[in-house]
N, C-alpha and C. Protein backbone atom coordinates (compact mmCIF):
# COMPACT_ATOMS: atom_id res chain seq x y z
N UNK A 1 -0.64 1.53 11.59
CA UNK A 1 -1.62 1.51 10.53
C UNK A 1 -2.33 0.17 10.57
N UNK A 2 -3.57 0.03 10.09
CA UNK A 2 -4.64 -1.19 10.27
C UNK A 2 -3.73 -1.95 9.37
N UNK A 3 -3.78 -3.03 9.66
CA UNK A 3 -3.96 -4.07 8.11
C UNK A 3 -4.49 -4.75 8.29
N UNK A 4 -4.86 -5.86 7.17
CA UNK A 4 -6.34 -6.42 7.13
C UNK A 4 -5.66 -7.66 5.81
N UNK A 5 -6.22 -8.67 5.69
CA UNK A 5 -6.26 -9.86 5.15
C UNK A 5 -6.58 -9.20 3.39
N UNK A 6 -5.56 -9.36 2.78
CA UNK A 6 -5.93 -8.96 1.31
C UNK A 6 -6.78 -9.56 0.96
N UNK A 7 -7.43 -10.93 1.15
CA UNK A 7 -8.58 -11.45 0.75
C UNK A 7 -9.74 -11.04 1.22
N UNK A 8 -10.17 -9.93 2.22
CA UNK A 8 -11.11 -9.19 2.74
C UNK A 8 -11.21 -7.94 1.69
N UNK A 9 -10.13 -7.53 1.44
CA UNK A 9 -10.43 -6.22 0.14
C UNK A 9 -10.70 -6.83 -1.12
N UNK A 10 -10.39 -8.24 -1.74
CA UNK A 10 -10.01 -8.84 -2.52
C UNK A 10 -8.99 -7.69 -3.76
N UNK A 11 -7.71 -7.41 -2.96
CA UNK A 11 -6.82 -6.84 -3.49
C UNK A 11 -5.59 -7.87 -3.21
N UNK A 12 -4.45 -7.74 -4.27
CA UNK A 12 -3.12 -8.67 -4.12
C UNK A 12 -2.57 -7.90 -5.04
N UNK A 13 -1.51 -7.67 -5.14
CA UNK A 13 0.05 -7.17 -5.71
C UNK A 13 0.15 -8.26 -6.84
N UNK A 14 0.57 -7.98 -7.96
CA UNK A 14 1.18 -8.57 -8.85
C UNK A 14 2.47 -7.82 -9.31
N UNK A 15 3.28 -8.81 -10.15
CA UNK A 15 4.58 -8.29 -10.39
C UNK A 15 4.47 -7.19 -11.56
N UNK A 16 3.38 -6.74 -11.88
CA UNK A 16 3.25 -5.44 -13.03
C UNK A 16 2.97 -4.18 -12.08
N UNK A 17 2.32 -4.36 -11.05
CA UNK A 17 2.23 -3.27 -10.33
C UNK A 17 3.61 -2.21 -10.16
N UNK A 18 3.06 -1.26 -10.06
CA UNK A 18 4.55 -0.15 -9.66
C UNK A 18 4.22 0.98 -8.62
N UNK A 19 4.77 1.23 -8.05
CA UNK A 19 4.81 2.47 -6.86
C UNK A 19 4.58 3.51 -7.91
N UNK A 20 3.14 4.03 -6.91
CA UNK A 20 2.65 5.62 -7.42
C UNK A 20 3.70 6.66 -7.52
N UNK A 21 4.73 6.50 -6.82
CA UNK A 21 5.97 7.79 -6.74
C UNK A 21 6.53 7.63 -7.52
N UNK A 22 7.85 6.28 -7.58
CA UNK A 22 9.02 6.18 -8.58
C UNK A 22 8.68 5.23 -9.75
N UNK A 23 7.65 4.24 -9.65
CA UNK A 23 7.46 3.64 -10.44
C UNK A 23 8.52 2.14 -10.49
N UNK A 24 8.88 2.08 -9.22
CA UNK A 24 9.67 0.71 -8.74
C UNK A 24 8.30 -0.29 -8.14
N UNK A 25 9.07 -1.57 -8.79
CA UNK A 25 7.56 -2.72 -8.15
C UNK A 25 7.08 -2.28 -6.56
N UNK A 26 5.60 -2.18 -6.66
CA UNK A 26 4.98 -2.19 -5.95
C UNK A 26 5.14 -2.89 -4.44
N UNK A 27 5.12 -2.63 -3.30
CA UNK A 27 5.37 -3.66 -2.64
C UNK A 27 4.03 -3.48 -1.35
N UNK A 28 3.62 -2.26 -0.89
CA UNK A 28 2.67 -2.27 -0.44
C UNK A 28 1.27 -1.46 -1.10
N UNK A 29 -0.07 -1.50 -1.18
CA UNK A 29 -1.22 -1.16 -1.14
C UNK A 29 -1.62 -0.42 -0.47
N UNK A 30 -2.15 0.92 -0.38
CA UNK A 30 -2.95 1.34 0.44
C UNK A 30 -4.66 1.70 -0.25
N UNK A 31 -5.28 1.50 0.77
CA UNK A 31 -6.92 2.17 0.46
C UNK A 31 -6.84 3.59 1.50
N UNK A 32 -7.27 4.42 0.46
CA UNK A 32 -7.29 5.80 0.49
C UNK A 32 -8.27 6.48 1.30
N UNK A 33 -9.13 6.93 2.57
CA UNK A 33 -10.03 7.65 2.51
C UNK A 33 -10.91 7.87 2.00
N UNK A 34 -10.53 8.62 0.90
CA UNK A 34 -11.66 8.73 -0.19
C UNK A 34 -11.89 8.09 -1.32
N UNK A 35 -11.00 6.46 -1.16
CA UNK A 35 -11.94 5.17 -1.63
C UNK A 35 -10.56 4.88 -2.98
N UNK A 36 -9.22 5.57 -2.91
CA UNK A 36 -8.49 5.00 -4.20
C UNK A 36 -7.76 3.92 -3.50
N UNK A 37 -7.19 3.37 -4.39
CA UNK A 37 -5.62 2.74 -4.10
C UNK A 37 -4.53 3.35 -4.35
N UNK A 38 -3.62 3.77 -3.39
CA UNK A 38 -2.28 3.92 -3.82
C UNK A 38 -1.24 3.00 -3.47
N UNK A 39 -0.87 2.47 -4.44
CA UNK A 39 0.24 1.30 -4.46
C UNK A 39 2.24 2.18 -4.07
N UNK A 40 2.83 1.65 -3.14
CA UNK A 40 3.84 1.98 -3.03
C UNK A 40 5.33 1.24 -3.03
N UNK A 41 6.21 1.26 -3.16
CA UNK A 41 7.67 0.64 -3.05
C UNK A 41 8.03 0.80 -1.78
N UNK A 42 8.87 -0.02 -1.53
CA UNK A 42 9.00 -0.28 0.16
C UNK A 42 9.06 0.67 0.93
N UNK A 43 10.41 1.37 -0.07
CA UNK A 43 11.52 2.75 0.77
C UNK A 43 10.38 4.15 0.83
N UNK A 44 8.99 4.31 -0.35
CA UNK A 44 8.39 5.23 -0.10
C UNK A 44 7.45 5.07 0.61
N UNK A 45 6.66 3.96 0.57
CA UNK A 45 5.72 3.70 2.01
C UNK A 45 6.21 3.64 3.32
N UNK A 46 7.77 3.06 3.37
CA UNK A 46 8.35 3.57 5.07
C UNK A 46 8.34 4.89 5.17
N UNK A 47 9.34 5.65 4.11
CA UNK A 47 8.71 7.06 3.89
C UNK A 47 7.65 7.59 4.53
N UNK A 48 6.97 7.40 3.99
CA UNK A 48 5.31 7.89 3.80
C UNK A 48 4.40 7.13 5.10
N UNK A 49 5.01 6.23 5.78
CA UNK A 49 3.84 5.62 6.76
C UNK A 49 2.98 6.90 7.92
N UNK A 50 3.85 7.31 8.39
CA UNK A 50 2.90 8.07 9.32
C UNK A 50 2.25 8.92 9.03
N UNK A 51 2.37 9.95 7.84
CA UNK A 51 1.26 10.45 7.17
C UNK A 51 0.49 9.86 6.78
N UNK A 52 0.46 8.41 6.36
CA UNK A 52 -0.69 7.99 5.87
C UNK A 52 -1.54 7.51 6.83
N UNK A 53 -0.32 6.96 8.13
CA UNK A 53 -1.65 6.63 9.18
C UNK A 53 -2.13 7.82 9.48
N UNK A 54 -2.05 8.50 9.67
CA UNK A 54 -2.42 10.03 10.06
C UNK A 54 -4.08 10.47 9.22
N UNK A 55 -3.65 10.14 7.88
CA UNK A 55 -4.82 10.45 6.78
C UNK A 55 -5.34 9.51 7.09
N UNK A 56 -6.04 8.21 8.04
CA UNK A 56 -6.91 7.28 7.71
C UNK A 56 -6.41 6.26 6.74
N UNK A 57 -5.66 5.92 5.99
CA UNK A 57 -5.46 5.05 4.74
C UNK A 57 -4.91 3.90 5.42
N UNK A 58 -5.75 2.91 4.59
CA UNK A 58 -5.56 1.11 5.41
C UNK A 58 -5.06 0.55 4.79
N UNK A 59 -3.59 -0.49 4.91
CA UNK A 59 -2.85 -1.43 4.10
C UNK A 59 -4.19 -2.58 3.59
N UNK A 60 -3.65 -2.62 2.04
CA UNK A 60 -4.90 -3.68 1.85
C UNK A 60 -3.81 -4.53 1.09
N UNK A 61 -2.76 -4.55 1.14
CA UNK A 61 -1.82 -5.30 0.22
C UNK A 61 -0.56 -4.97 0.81
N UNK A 62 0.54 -6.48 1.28
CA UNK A 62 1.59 -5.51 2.21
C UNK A 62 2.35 -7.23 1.27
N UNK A 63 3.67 -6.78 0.61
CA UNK A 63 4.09 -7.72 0.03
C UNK A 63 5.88 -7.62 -0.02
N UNK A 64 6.21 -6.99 1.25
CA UNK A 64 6.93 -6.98 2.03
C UNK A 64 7.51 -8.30 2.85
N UNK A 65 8.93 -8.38 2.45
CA UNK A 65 9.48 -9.97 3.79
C UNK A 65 9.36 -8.86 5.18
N UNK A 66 9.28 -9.55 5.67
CA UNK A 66 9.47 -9.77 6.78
C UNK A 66 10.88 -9.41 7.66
């Protein structure tokens, strides 16, 4: 999947954010295709990565160690 400098989307994670699924802090961003954000928790964006690369959707926020 692309990623890209959160200061190019001017998007960043804060600690209120929560994953669209469970509602656990946020840890990565995605931009949607058809122009949303869906914010995710670690375990559902690993989940979820290859469908999303699949759909086009670009990390615009990845707040993930390493």
């Amino acid at each position: 999947m692309a990623t890209f400098a959160q200061e190019e989307h001017g998007y960043s994670l804060n600690a209120t954010d929560r994953c669209d699924r469970c509602s656990a802090r946020a840890a990565v961003g995605t931009l949607m295709p058809g122009g949303g954000i869906l914010l995710w928790c670690a375990h559902h964006y690993d989940e979820n990565e290859a469908a999303l690369t699949a759909g086009g959707a670009v990390v615009v926020a990845d707040g993930r160690k390493d």
